[in-house]
PDB file of N, CA and C in Angstrom:
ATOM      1  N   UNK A   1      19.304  -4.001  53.684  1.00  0.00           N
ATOM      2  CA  UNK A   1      19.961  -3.092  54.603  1.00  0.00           C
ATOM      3  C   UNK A   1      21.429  -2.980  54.199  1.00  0.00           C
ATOM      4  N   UNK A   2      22.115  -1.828  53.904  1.00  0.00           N
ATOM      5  CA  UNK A   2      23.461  -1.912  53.825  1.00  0.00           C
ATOM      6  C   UNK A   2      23.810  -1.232  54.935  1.00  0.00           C
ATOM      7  N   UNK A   3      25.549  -1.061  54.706  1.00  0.00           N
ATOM      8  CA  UNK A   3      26.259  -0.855  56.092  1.00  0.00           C
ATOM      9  C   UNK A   3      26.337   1.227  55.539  1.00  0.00           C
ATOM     10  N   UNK A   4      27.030   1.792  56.628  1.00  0.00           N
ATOM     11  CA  UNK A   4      27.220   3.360  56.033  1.00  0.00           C
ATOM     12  C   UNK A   4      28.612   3.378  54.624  1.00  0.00           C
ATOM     13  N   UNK A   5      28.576   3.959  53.812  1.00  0.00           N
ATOM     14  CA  UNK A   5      28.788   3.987  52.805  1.00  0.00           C
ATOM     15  C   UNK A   5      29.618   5.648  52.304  1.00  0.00           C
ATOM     16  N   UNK A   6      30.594   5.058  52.028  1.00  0.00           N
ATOM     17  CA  UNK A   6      31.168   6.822  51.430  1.00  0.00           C
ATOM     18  C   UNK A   6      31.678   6.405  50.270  1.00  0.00           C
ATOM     19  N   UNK A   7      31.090   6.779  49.141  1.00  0.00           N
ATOM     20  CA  UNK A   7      31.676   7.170  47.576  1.00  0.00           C
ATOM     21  C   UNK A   7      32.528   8.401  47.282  1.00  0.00           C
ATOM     22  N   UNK A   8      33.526   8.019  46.768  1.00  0.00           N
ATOM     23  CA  UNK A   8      34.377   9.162  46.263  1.00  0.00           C
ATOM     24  C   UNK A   8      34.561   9.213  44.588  1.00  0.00           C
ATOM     25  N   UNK A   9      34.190  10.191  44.352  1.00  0.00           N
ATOM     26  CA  UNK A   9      35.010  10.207  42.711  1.00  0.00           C
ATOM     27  C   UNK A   9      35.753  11.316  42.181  1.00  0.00           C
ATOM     28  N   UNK A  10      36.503  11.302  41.185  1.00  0.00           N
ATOM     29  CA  UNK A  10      37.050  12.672  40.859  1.00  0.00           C
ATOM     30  C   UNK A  10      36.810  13.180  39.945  1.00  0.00           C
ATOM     31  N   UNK A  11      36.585  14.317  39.273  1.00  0.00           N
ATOM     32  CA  UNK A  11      35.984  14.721  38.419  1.00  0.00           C
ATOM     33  C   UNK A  11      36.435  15.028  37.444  1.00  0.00           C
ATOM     34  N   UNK A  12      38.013  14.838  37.267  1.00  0.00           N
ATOM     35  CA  UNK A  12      38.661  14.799  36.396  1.00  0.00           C
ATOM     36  C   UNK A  12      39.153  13.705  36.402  1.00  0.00           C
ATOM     37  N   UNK A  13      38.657  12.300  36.291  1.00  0.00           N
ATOM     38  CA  UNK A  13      39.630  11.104  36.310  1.00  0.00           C
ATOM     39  C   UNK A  13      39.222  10.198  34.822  1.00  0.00           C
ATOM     40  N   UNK A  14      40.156   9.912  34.521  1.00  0.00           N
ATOM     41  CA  UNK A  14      40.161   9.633  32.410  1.00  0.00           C
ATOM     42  C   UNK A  14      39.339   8.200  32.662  1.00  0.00           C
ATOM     43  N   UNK A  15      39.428   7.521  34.257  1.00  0.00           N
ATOM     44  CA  UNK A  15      39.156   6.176  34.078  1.00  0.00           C
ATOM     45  C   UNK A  15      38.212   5.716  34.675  1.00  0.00           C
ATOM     46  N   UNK A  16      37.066   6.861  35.361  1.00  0.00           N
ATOM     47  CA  UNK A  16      35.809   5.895  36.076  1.00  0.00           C
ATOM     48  C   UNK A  16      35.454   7.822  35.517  1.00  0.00           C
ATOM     49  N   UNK A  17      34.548   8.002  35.160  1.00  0.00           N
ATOM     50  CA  UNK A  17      33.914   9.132  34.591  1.00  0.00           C
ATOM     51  C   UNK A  17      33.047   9.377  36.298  1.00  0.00           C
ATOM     52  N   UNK A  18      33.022  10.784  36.395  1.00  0.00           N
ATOM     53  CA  UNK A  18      32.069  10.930  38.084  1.00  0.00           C
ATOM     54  C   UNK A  18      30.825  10.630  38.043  1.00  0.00           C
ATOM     55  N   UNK A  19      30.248  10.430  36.911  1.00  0.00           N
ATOM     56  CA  UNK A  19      28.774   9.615  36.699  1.00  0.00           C
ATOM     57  C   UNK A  19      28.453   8.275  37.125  1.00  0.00           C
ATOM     58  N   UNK A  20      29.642   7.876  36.857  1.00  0.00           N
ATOM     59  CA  UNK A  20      29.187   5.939  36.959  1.00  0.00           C
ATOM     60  C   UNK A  20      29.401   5.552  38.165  1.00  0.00           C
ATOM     61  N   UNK A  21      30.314   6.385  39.564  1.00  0.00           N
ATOM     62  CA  UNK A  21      29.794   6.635  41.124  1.00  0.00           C
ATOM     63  C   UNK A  21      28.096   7.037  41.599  1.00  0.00           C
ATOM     64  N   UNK A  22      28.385   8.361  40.488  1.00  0.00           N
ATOM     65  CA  UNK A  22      26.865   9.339  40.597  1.00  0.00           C
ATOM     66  C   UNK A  22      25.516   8.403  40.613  1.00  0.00           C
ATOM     67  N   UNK A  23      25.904   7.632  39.579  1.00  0.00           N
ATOM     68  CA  UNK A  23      24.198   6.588  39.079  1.00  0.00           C
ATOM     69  C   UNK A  23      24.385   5.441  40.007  1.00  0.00           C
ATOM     70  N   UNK A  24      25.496   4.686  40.965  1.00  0.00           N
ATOM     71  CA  UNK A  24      25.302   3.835  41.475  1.00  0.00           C
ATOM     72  C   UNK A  24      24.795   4.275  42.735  1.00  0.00           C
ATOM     73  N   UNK A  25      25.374   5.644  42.933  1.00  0.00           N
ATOM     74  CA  UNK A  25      24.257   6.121  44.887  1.00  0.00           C
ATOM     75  C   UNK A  25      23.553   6.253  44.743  1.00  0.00           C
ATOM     76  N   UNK A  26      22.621   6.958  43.180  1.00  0.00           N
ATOM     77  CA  UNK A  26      21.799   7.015  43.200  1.00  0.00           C
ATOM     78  C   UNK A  26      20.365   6.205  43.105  1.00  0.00           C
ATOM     79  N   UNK A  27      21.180   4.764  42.889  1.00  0.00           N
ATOM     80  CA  UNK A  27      20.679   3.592  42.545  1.00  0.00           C
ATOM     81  C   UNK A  27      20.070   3.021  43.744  1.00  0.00           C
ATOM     82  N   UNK A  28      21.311   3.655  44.911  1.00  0.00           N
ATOM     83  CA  UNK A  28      21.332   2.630  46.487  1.00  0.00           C
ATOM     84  C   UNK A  28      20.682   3.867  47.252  1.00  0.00           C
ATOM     85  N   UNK A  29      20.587   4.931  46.599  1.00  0.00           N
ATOM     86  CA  UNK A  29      19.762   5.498  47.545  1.00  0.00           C
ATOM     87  C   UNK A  29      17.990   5.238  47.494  1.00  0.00           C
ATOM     88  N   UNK A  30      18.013   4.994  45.949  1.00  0.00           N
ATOM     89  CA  UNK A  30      15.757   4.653  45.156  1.00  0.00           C
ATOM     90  C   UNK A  30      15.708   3.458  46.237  1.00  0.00           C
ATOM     91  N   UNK A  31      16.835   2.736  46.420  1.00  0.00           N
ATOM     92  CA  UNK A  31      16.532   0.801  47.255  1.00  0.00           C
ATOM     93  C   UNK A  31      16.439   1.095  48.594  1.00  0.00           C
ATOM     94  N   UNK A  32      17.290   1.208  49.075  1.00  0.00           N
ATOM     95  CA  UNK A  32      17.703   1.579  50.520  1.00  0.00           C
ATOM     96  C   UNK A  32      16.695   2.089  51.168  1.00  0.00           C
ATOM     97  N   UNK A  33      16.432   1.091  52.533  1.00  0.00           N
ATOM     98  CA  UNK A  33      15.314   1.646  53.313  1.00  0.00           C
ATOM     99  C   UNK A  33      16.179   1.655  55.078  1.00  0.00           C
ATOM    100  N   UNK A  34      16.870   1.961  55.324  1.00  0.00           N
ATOM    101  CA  UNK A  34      17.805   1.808  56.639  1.00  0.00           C
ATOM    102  C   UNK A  34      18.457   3.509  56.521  1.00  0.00           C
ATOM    103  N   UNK A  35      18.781   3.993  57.610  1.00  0.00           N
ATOM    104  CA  UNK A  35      18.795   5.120  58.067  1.00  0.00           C
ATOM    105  C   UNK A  35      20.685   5.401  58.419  1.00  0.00           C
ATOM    106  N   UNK A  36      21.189   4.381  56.999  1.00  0.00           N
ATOM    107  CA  UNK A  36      22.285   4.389  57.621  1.00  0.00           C
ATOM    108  C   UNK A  36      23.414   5.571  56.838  1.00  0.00           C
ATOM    109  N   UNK A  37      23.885   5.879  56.769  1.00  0.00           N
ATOM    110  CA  UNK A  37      24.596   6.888  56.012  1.00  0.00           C
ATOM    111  C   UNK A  37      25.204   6.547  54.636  1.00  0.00           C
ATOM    112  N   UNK A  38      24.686   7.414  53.354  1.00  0.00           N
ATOM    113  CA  UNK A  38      25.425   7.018  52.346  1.00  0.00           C
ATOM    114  C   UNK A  38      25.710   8.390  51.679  1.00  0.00           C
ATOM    115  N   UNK A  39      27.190   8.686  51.676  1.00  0.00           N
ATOM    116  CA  UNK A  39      27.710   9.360  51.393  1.00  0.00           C
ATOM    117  C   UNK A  39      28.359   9.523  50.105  1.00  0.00           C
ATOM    118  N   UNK A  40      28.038  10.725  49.081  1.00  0.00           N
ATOM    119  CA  UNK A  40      29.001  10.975  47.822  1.00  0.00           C
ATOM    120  C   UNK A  40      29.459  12.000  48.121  1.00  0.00           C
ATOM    121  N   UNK A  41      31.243  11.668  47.472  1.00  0.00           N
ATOM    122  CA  UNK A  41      31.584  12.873  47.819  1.00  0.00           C
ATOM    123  C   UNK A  41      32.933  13.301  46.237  1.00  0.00           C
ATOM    124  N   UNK A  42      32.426  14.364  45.615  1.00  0.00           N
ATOM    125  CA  UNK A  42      33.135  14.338  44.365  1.00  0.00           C
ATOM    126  C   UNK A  42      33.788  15.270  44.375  1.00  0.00           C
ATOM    127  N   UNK A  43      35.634  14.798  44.510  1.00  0.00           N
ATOM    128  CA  UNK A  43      36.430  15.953  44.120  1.00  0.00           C
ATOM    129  C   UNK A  43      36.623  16.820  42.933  1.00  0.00           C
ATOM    130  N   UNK A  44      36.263  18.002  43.100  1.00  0.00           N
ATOM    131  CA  UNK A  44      36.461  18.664  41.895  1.00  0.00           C
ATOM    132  C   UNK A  44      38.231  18.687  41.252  1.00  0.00           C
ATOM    133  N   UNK A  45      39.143  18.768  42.276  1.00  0.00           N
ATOM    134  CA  UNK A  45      40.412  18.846  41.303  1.00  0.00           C
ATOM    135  C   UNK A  45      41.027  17.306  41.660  1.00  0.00           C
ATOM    136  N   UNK A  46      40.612  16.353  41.403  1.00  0.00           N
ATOM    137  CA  UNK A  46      40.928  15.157  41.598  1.00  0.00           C
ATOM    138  C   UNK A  46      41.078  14.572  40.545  1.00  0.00           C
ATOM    139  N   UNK A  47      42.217  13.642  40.330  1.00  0.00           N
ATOM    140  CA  UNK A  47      41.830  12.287  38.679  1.00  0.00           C
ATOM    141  C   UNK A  47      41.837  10.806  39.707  1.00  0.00           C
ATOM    142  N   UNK A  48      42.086  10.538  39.221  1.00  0.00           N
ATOM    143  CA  UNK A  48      41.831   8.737  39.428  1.00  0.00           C
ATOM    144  C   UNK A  48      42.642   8.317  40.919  1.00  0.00           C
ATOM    145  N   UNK A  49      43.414   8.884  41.315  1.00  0.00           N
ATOM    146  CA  UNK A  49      43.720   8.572  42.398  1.00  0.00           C
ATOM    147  C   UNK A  49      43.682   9.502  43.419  1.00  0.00           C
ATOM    148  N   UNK A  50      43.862  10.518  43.227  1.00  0.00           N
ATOM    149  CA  UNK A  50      43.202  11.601  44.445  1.00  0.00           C
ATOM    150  C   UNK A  50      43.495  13.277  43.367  1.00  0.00           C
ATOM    151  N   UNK A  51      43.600  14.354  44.564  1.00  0.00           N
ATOM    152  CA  UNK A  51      44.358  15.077  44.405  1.00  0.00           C
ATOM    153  C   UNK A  51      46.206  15.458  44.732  1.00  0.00           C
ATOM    154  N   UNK A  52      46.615  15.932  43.856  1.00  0.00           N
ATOM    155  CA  UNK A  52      47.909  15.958  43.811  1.00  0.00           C
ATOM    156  C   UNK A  52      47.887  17.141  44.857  1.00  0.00           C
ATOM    157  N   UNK A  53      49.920  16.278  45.541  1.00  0.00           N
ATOM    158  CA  UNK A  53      50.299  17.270  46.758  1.00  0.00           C
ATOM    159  C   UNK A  53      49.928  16.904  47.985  1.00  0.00           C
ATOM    160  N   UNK A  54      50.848  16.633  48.485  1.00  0.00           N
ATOM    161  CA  UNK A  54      50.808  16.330  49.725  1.00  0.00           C
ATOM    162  C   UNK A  54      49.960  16.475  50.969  1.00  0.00           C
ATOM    163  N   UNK A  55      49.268  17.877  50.983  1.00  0.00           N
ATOM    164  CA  UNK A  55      48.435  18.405  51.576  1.00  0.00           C
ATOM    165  C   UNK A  55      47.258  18.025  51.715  1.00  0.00           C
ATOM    166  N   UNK A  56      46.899  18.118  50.401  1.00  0.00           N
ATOM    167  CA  UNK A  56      45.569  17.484  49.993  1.00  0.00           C
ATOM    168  C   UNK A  56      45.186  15.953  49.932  1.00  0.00           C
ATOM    169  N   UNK A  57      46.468  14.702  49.881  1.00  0.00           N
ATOM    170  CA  UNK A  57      46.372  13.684  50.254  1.00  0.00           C
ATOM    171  C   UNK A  57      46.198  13.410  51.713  1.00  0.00           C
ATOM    172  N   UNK A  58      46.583  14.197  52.694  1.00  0.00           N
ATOM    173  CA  UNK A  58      46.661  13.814  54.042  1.00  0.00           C
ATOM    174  C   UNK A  58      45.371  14.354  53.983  1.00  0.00           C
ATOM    175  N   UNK A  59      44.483  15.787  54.020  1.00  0.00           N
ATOM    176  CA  UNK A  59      43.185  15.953  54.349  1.00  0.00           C
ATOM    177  C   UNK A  59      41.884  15.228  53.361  1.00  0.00           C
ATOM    178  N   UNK A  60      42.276  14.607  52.506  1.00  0.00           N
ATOM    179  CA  UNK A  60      41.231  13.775  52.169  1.00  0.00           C
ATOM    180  C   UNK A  60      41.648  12.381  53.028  1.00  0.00           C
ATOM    181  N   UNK A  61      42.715  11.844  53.228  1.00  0.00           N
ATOM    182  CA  UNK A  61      42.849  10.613  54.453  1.00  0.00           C
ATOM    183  C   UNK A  61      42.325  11.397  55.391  1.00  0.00           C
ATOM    184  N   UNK A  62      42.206  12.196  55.966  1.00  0.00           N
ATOM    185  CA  UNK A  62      41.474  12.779  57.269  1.00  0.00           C
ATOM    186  C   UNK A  62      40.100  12.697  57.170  1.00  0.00           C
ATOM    187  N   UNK A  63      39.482  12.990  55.952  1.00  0.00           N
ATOM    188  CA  UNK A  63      38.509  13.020  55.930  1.00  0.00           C
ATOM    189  C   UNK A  63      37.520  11.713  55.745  1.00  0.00           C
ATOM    190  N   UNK A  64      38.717  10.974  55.276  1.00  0.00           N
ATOM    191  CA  UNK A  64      37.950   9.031  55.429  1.00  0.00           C
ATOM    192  C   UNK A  64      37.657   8.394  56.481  1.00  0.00           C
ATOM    193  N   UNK A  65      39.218   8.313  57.244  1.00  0.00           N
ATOM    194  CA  UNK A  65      39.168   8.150  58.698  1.00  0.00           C
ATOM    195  C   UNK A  65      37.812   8.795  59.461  1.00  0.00           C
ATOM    196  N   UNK A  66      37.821   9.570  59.290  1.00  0.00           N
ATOM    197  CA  UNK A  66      36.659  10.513  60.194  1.00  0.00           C
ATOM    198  C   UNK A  66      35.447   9.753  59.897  1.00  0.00           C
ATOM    199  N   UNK A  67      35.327   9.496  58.598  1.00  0.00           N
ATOM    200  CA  UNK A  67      33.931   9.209  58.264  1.00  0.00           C
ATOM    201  C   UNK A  67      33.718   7.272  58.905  1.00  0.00           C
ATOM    202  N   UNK A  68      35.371   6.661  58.713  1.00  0.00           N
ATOM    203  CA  UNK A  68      35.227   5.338  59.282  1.00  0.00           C
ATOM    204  C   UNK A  68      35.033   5.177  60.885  1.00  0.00           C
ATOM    205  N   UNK A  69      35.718   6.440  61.678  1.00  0.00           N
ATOM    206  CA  UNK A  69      35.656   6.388  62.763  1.00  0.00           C
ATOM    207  C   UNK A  69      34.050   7.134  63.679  1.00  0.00           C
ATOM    208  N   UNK A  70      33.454   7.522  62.589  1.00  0.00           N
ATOM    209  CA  UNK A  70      31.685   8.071  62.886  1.00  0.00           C
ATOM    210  C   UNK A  70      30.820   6.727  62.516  1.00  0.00           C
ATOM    211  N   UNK A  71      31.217   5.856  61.421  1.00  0.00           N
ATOM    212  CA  UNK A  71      30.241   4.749  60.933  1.00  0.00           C
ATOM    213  C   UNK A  71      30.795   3.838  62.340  1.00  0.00           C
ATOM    214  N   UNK A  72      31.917   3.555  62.756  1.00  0.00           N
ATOM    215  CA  UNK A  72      31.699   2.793  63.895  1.00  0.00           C
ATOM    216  C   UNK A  72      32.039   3.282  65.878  1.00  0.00           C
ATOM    217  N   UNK A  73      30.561   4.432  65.353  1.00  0.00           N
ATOM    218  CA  UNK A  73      30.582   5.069  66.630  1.00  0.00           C
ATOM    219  C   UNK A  73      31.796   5.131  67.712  1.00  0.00           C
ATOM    220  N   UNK A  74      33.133   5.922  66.892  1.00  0.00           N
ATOM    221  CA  UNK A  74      34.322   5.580  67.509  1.00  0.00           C
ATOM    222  C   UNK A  74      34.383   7.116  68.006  1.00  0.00           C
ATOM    223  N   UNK A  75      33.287   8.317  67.880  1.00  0.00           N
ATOM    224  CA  UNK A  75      33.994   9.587  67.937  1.00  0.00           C
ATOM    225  C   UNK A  75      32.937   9.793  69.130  1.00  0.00           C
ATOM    226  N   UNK A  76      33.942  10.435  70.036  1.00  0.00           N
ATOM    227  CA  UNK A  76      32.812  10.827  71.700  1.00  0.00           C
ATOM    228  C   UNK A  76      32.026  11.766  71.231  1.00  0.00           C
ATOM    229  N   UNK A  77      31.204  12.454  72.202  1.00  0.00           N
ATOM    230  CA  UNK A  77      30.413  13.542  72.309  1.00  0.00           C
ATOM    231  C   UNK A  77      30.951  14.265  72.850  1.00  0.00           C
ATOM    232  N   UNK A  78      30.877  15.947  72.118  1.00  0.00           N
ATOM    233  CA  UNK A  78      31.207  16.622  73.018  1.00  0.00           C
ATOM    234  C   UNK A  78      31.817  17.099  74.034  1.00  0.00           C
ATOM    235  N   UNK A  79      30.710  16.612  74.962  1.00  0.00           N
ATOM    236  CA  UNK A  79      30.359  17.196  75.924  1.00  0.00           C
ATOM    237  C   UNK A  79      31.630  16.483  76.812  1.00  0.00           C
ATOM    238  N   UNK A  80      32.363  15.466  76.483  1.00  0.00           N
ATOM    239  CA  UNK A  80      33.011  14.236  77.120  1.00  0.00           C
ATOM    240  C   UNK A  80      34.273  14.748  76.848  1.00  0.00           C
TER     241      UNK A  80
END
C-alpha cells in the first residue's frame, strides 16, 4: 500500500531525463493495489528545478499545496 503520490518532472531538465520519473509511476502503478492517488505530472517548459519566472513558480507551488492539502483531506466540500 503506498501513501498518495505526485511526481513531477520537466521535460527539459539536462539532469533526471522525464523518462526515469515516467518508468518509475509506471512501475508503482503495474504494483499498486490501493485506491490511493498517484499522480504524474510533466512540465513541458520546465528544467531541473521548475519553470522560470515568478509566476509560474508560485502556480506550480499552488498546485502542490493543493494536491498536499486533498491527500490529507484538508479541502471542504462545496457545499460547506
Amino acid at each position: 500500500m503506498y501513501p498518495n503520490i505526485l511526481v513531477t518532472a520537466g521535460l527539459n531538465d539536462p539532469r533526471v531525463l522525464y523518462s526515469e520519473p515516467a518508468k518509475f509511476v509506471a512501475k508503482l502503478r503495474e504494483t499498486k493495489t490501493d485506491d490511493n492517488v498517484l499522480l504524474f505530472k510533466c512540465e513541458l517548459g520546465a528544467g531541473h528545478f521548475s519553470k522560470s519566472g515568478r509566476f509560474e513558480k508560485l502556480h506550480e507551488d499552488a498546485f502542490t499545496y493543493a494536491f498536499i492539502l486533498k491527500a490529507l483531506d484538508m479541502i471542504p466540500a462545496a457545499d460547506s
